[in-house]
Every structure is written in C-alpha cells, then in structure tokens.
N, C-alpha and C. Protein backbone atom coordinates (compact mmCIF):
# COMPACT_ATOMS: atom_id res chain seq x y z
N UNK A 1 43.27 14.15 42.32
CA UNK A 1 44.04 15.27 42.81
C UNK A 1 45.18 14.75 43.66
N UNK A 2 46.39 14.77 43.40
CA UNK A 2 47.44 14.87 44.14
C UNK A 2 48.46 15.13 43.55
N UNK A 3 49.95 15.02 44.55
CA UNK A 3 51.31 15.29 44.05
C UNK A 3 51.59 14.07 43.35
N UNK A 4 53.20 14.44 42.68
CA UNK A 4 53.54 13.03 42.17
C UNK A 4 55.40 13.26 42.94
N UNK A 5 55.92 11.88 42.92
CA UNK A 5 57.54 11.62 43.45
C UNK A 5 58.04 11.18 42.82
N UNK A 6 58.90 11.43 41.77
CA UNK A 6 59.80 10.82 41.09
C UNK A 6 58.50 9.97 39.77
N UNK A 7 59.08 8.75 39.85
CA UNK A 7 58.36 7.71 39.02
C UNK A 7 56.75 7.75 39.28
N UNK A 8 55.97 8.08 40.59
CA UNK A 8 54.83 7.30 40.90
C UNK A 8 54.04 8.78 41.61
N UNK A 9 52.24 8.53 41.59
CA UNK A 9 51.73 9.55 41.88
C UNK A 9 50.62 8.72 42.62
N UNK A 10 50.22 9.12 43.25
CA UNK A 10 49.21 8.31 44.20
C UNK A 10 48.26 9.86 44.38
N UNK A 11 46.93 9.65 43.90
CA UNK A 11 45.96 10.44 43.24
C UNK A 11 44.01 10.20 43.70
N UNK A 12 43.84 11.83 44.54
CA UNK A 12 42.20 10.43 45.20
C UNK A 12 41.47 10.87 44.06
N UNK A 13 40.58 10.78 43.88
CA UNK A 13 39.43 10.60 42.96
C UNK A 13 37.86 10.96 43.51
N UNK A 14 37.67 12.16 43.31
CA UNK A 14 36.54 12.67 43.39
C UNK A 14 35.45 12.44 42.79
N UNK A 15 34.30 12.16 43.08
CA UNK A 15 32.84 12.04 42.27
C UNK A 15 32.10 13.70 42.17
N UNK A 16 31.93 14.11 41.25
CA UNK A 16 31.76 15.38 41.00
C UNK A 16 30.16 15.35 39.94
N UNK A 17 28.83 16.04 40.78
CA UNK A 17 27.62 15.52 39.85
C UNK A 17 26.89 16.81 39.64
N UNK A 18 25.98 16.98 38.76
CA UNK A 18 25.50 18.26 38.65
C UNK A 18 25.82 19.54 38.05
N UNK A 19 26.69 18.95 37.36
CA UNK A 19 27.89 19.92 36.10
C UNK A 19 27.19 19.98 34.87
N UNK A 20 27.29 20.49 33.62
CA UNK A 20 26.86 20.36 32.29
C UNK A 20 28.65 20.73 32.02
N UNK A 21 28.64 19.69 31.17
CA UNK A 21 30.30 20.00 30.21
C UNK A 21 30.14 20.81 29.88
N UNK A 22 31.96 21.79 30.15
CA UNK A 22 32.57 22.82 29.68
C UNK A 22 31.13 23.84 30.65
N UNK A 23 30.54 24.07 31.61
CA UNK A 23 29.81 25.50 31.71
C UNK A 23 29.99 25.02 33.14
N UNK A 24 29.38 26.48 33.67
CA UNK A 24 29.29 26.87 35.52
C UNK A 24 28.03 26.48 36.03
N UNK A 25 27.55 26.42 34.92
CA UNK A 25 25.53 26.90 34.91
C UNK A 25 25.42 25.34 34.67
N UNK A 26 24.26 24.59 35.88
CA UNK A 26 24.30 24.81 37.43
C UNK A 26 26.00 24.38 37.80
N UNK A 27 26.38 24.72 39.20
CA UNK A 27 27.75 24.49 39.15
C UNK A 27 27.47 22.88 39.58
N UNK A 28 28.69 22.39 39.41
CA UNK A 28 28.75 20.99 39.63
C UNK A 28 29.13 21.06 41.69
N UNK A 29 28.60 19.71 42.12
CA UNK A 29 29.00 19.51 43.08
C UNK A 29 29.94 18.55 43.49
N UNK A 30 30.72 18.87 44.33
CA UNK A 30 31.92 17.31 44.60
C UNK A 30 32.04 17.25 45.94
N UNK A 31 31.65 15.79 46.52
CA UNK A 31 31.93 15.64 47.69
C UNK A 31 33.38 15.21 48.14
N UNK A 32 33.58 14.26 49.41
CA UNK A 32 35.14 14.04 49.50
C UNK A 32 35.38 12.67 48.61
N UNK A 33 36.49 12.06 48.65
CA UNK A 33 37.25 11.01 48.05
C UNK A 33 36.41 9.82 48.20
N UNK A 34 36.14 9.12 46.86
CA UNK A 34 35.72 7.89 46.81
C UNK A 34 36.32 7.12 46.45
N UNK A 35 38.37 7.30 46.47
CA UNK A 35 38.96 5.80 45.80
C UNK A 35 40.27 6.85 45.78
N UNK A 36 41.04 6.06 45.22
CA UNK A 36 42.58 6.62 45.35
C UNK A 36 42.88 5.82 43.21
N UNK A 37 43.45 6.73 43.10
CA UNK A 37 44.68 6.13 41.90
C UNK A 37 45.72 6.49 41.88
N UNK A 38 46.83 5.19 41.39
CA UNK A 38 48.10 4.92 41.73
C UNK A 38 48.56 4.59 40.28
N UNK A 39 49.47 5.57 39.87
CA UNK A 39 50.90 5.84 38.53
C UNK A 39 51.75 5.49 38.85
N UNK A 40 52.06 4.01 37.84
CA UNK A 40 53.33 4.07 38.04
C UNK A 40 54.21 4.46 36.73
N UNK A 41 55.43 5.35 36.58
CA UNK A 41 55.68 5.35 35.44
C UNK A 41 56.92 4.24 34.69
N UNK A 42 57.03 3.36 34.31
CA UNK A 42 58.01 2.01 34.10
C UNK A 42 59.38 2.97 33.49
N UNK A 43 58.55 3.73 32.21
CA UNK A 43 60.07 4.33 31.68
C UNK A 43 59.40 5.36 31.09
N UNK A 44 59.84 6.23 30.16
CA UNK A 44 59.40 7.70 29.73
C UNK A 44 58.04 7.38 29.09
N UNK A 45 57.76 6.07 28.30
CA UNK A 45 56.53 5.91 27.39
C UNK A 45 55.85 5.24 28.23
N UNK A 46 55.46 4.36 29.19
CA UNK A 46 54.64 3.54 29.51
C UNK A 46 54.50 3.76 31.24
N UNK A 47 53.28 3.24 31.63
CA UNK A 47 52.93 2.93 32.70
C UNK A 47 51.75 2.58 33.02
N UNK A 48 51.66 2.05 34.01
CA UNK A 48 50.43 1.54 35.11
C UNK A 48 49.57 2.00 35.51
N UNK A 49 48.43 1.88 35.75
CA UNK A 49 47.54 2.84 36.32
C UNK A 49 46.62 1.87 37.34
N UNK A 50 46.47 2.23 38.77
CA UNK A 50 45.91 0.96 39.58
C UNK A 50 44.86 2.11 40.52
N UNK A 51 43.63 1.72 40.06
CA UNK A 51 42.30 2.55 40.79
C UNK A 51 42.08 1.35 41.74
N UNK A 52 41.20 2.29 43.26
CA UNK A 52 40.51 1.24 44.16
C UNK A 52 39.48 2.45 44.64
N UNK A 53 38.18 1.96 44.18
CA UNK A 53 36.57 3.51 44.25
C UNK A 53 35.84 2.58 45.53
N UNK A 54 35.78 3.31 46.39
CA UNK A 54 34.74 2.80 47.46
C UNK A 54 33.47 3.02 46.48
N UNK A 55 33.04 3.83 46.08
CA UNK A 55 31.76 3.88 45.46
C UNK A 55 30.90 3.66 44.39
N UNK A 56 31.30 2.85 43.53
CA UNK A 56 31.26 1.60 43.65
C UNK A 56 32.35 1.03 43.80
N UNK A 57 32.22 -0.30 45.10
CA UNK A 57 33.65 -1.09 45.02
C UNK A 57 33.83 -1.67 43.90
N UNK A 58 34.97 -1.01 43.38
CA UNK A 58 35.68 -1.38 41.96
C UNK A 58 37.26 -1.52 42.34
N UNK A 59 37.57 -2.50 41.46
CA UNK A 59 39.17 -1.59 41.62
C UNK A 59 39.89 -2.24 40.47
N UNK A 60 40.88 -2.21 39.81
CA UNK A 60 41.32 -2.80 38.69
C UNK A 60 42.77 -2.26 38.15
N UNK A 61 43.53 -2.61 37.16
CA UNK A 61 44.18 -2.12 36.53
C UNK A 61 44.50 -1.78 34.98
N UNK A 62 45.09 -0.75 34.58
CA UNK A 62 45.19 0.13 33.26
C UNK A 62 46.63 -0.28 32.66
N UNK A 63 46.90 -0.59 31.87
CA UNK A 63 48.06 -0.48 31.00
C UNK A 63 48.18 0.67 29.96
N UNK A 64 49.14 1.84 30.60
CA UNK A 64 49.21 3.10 30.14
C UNK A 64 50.54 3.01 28.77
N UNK A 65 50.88 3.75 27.49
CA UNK A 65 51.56 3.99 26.91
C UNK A 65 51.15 5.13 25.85
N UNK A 66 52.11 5.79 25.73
CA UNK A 66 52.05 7.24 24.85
C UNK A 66 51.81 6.77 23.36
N UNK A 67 50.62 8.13 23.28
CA UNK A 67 50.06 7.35 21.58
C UNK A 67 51.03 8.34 21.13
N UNK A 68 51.85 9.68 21.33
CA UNK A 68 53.01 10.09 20.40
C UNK A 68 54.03 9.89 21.56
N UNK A 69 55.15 10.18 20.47
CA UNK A 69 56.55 10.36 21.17
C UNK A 69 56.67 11.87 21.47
N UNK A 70 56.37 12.29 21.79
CA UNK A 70 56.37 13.86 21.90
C UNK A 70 57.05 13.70 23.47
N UNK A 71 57.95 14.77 23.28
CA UNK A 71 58.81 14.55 24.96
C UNK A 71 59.54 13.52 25.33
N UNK A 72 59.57 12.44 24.67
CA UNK A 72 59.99 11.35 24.87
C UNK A 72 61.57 11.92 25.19
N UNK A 73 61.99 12.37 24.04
CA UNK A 73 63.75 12.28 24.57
C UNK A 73 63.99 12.97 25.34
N UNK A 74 63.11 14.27 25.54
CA UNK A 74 63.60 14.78 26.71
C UNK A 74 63.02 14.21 27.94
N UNK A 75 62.23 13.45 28.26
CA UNK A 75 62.21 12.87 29.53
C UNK A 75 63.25 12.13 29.74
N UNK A 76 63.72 11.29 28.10
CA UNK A 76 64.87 10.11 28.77
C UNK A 76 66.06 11.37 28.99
N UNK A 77 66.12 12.22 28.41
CA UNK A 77 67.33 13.13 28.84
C UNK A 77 67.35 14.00 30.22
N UNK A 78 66.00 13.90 30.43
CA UNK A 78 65.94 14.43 32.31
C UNK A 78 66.01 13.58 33.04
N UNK A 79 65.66 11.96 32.78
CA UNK A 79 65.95 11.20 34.13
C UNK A 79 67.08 10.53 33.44
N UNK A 80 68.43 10.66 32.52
CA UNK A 80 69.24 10.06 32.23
C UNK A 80 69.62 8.67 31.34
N UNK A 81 67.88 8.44 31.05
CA UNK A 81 67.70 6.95 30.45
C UNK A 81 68.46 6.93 29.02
C-alpha cells in the first residue's frame, strides 16, 4: 500500500492470514507492516522491484518488464520519451 512520484513508488507490505480466496467468509486478518517495496520504473516497459520483509528477514531484488505493449506509447507520449 502506498503512493507513487513520478518514476518510483515506495510500497509497505502487509501480511494478511485467515482469508479463503476471492470470499469474506472467515474475514482475513492483517496486522501492521512487515517490509517495504521499492519501484523503480527505468522507462515505460521495464523496472525494478527491491523488497526488504522483517518477517521473515528477506530482502532481494525483481527484474520487472511488460509481457504486452499495451500503453506503451502512451506512456512514452505522457512522459515525452
């Protein structure tokens, strides 16, 4: 959960237990933040993805890129690329 600025989004990461996919029934529970993730976006198709989870200490990085071009030109046509 968070905002994003321009290129980059810095995002905490909730542990959420006691859910059944897609239903209410029992509701799931979520306590506070166990780690942060960090987007970076390089250019309209690709980017970074850098997790750090207190719970388990993990932390690592993602190499992000779009499996379609969908939006593509208009992102390069909103940030000018």
């Amino acid at each position: 959960l968070g905002p994003f600025n321009g290129n980059e989004a810095v995002l905490d990461v909730y542990q959420t237990v006691g859910g059944i996919f897609d239903s209410s029934e029992p509701s799931p529970e979520t306590g506070g933040p166990i780690g942060t993730i960090e987007i970076l976006w390089s250019d309209c198709e690709k980017a970074s993805l850098t997790y750090r989870l207190d719970q388990p200490d993990v932390s690592g990085r993602i190499e992000l890129r779009r499996i379609t071009e969908d939006n593509v030109m208009l992102c390069e046509a909103l940030t000018g690329q």
